[in-house]
Each structure stands twice: as structure tokens, then as C-alpha cells.
Protein backbone atom coordinates (compact mmCIF):
# COMPACT_ATOMS: atom_id res chain seq x y z
CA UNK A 1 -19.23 3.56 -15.19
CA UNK A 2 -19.06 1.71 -11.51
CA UNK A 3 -20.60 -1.12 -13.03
CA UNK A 4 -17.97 -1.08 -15.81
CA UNK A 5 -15.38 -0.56 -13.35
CA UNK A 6 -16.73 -3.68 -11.08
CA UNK A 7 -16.73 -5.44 -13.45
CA UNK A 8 -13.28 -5.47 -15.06
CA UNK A 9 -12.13 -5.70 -10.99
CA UNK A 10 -14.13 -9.23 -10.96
CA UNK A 11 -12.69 -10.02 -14.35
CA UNK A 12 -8.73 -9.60 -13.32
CA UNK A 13 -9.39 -11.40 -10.07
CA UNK A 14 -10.23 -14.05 -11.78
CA UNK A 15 -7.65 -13.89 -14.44
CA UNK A 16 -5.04 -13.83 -11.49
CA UNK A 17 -5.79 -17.17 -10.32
CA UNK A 18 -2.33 -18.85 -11.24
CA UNK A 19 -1.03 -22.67 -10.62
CA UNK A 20 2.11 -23.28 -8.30
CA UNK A 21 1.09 -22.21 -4.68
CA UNK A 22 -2.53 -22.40 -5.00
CA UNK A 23 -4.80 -19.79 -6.47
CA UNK A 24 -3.81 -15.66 -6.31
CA UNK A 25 -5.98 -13.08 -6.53
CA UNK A 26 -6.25 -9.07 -6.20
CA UNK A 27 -9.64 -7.00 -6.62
CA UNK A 28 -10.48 -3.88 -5.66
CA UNK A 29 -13.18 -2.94 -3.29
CA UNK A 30 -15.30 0.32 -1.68
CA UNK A 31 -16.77 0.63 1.78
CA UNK A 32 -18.62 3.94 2.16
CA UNK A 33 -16.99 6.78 0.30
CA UNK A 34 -13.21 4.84 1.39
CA UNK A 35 -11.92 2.77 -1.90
CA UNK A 36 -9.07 0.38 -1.94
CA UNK A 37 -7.39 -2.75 -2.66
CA UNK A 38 -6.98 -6.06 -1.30
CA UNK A 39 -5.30 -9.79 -2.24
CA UNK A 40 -6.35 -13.29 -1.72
CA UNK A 41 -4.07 -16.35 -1.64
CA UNK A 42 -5.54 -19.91 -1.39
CA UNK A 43 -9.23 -18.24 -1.55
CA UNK A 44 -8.59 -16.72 1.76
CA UNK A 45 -8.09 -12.74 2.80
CA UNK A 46 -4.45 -11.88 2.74
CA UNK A 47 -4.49 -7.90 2.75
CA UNK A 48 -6.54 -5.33 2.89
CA UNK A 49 -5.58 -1.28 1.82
CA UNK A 50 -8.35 1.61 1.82
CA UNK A 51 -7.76 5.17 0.64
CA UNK A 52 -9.81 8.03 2.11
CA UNK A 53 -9.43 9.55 -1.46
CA UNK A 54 -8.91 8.79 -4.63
CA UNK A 55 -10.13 6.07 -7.13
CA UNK A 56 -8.78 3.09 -5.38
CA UNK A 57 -5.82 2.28 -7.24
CA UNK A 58 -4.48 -0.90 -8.65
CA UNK A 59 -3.54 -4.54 -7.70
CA UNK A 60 -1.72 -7.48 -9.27
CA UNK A 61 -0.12 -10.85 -8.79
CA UNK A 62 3.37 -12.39 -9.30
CA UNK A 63 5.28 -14.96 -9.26
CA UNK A 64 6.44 -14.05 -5.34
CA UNK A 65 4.45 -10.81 -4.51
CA UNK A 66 1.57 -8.92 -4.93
CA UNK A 67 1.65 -5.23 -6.12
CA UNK A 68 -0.11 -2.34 -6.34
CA UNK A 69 -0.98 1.37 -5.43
CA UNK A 70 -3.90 3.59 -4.20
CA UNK A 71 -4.52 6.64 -6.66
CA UNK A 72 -5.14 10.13 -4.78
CA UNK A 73 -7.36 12.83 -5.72
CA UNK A 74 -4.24 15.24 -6.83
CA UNK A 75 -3.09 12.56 -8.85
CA UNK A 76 -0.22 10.94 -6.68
CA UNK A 77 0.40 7.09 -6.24
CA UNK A 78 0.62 5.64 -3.01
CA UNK A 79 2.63 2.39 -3.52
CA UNK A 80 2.21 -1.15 -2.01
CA UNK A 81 3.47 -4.55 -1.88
CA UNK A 82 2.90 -7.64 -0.23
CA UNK A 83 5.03 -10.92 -0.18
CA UNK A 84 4.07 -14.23 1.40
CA UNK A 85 4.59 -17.47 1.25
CA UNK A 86 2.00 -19.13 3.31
CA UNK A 87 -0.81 -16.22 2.74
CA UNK A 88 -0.78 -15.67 6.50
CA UNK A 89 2.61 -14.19 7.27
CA UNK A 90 4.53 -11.87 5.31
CA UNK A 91 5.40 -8.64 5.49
CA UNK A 92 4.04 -5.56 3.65
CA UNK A 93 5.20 -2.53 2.53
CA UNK A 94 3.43 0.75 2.04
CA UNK A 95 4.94 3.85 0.60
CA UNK A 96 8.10 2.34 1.50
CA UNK A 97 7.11 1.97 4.97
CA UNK A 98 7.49 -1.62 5.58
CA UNK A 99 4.63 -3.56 8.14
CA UNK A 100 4.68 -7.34 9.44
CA UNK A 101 1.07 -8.61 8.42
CA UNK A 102 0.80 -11.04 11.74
CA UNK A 103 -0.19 -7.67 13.31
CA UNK A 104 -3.05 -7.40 11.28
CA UNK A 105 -3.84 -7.35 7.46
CA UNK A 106 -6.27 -3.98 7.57
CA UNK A 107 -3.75 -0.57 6.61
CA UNK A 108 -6.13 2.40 6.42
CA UNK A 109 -4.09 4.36 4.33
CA UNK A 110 -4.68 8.88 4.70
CA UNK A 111 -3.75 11.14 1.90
CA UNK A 112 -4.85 14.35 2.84
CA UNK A 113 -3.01 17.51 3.09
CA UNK A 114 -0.70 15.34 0.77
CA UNK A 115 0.54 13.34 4.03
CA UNK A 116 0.81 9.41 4.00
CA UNK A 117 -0.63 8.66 7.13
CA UNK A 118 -0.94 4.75 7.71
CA UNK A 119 -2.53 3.16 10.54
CA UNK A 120 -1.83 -0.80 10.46
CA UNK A 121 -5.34 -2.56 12.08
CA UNK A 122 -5.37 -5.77 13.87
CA UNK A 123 -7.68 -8.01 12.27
CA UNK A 124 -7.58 -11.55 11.90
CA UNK A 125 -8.49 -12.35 7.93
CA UNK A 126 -8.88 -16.32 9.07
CA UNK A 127 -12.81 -17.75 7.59
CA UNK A 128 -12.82 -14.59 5.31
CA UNK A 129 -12.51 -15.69 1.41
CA UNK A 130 -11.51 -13.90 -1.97
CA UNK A 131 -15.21 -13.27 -2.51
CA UNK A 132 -16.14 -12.20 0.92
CA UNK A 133 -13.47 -9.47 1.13
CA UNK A 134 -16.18 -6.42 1.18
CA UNK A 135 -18.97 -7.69 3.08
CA UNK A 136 -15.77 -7.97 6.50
CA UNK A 137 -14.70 -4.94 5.74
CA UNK A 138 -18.02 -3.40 5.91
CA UNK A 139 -18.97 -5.93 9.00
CA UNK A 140 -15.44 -4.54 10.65
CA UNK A 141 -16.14 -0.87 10.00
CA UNK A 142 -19.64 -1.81 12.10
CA UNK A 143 -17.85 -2.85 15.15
CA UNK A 144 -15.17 -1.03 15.13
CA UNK A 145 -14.62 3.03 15.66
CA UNK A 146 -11.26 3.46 14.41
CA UNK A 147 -12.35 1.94 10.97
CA UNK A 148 -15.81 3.35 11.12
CA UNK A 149 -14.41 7.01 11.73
CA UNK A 150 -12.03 6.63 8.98
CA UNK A 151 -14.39 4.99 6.58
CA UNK A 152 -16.87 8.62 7.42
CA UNK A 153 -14.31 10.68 7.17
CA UNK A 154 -13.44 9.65 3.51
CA UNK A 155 -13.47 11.96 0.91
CA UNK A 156 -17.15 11.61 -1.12
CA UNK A 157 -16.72 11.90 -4.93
């Protein structure tokens, strides 16, 4: 069923890929037991989300945004959206909360207790491609003990 799931993540990355602006993309992603979503504009890292529960959620591309949401356990939807023109500044919005991505394009995104907690983490997606996305993350949950914790902390399934 993972590899099913994977797979059809691969598949509407690369059905995302669209012409004015240079290529978009979206795919999901897991690190440890966290799952979540990120986009790509140009081939390079735009935005990062991880859940400490749930399935991971969804992600898409339009015309001016990218859109999607990170499912919890209980069934809830955590919604998010990110708009950019340049695929290095933007802003992005998260449960209606909205975030300015030059601070960093990491959000670590807590559902439990059925609180949105989100912690906005300053990392620098420059040299980090569409296809790369997972191997950083896992790279920046290494070095780092804010991401680390939360990544352990995540619910298992």
C-alpha cells in the first residue's frame, strides 16, 4: 500500500510540471514516523510541511499558488497555501495563520490534543531540488534538535 501510495505521489509531481514560470511541482514525503508535504518551483525546494500525525495530506499546483492540507489522525484537515512568484519569497499560510517564507521554508506542523501548533524553521532550501526534498529533510532532522525531537516524537502508525 506505501508503495502504491509512493507511487501515485511521484506520478502527480510529475503531472504538475506546467509551462509559464518554469516547472511546478508538489509530492508528498515521510521522515521517521512525521509525514507531510512539500512544493518545488523551477526544480528547486520551495516549502516544506510535516505532520506529527496523520497520513500526510495533500498538495497541488495552480496557476498562482500551491495548495494543500495535512490529514490528522481524528480525521481533521489542517490547511495550507503557498504563493510565490520567484520560488524563493512568498508568503505562506497555515491554518489561516499566515508566515513569510524568507524566514525559512521548514513549518513542523503539531496536531495533538487537537491543537495546531506550528513552529516556522529557518532553513535555507537553496542547492536542494524537487527530487532531493526527503533526503534534506532527513539530513536536517540529523543536525538539528528541534526537528529531530519533533520528527521522534511523531505519532507511529
Amino acid at each position: 500500500m506505501r508503495s502504491v501510495a509512493v507511487f501515485l505521489l511521484v506520478v502527480v509531481g510529475l503531472l504538475n510540471v506546467g509551462c509559464a514560470g518554469g516547472t511546478r511541482g508538489a509530492g508528498g514525503l515521510h521522515v521517521g514516523n512525521a509525514r507531510g508535504s512539500f512544493v518545488s518551483q523551477d526544480d528547486k525546494l520551495v516549502f516544506v510541511v510535516l505532520g506529527d500525525e496523520g497520513n500526510g495530506g495533500s498538495a497541488g499546483t495552480g496557476f498562482d499558488r500551491f495548495t494543500g492540507a495535512l490529514r490528522t489522525d481524528d480525521g481533521r484537515e489542517i490547511p495550507w497555501q503557498v504563493r510565490t512568484g520567484d520560488g524563493k519569497s512568498g508568503r505562506a499560510t497555515i491554518d489561516g495563520v499566515e508566515y513569510d517564507l524568507a524566514q525559512g521554508c521548514l513549518f513542523l506542523v503539531s496536531t495533538r490534543d487537537r491543537k495546531t501548533q506550528v513552529r516556522q524553521v529557518p532553513r535555507d532550501p537553496s542547492g536542494v531540488t524537487h527530487w532531493d526534498v526527503e533526503r534534506a529533510v532527513v539530513q536536517w532532522a540529523e543536525s538539528d534538535p528541534e526537528i529531530r525531537e519533533f520528527v521522534k516524537a511523531a505519532r507511529k502508525r
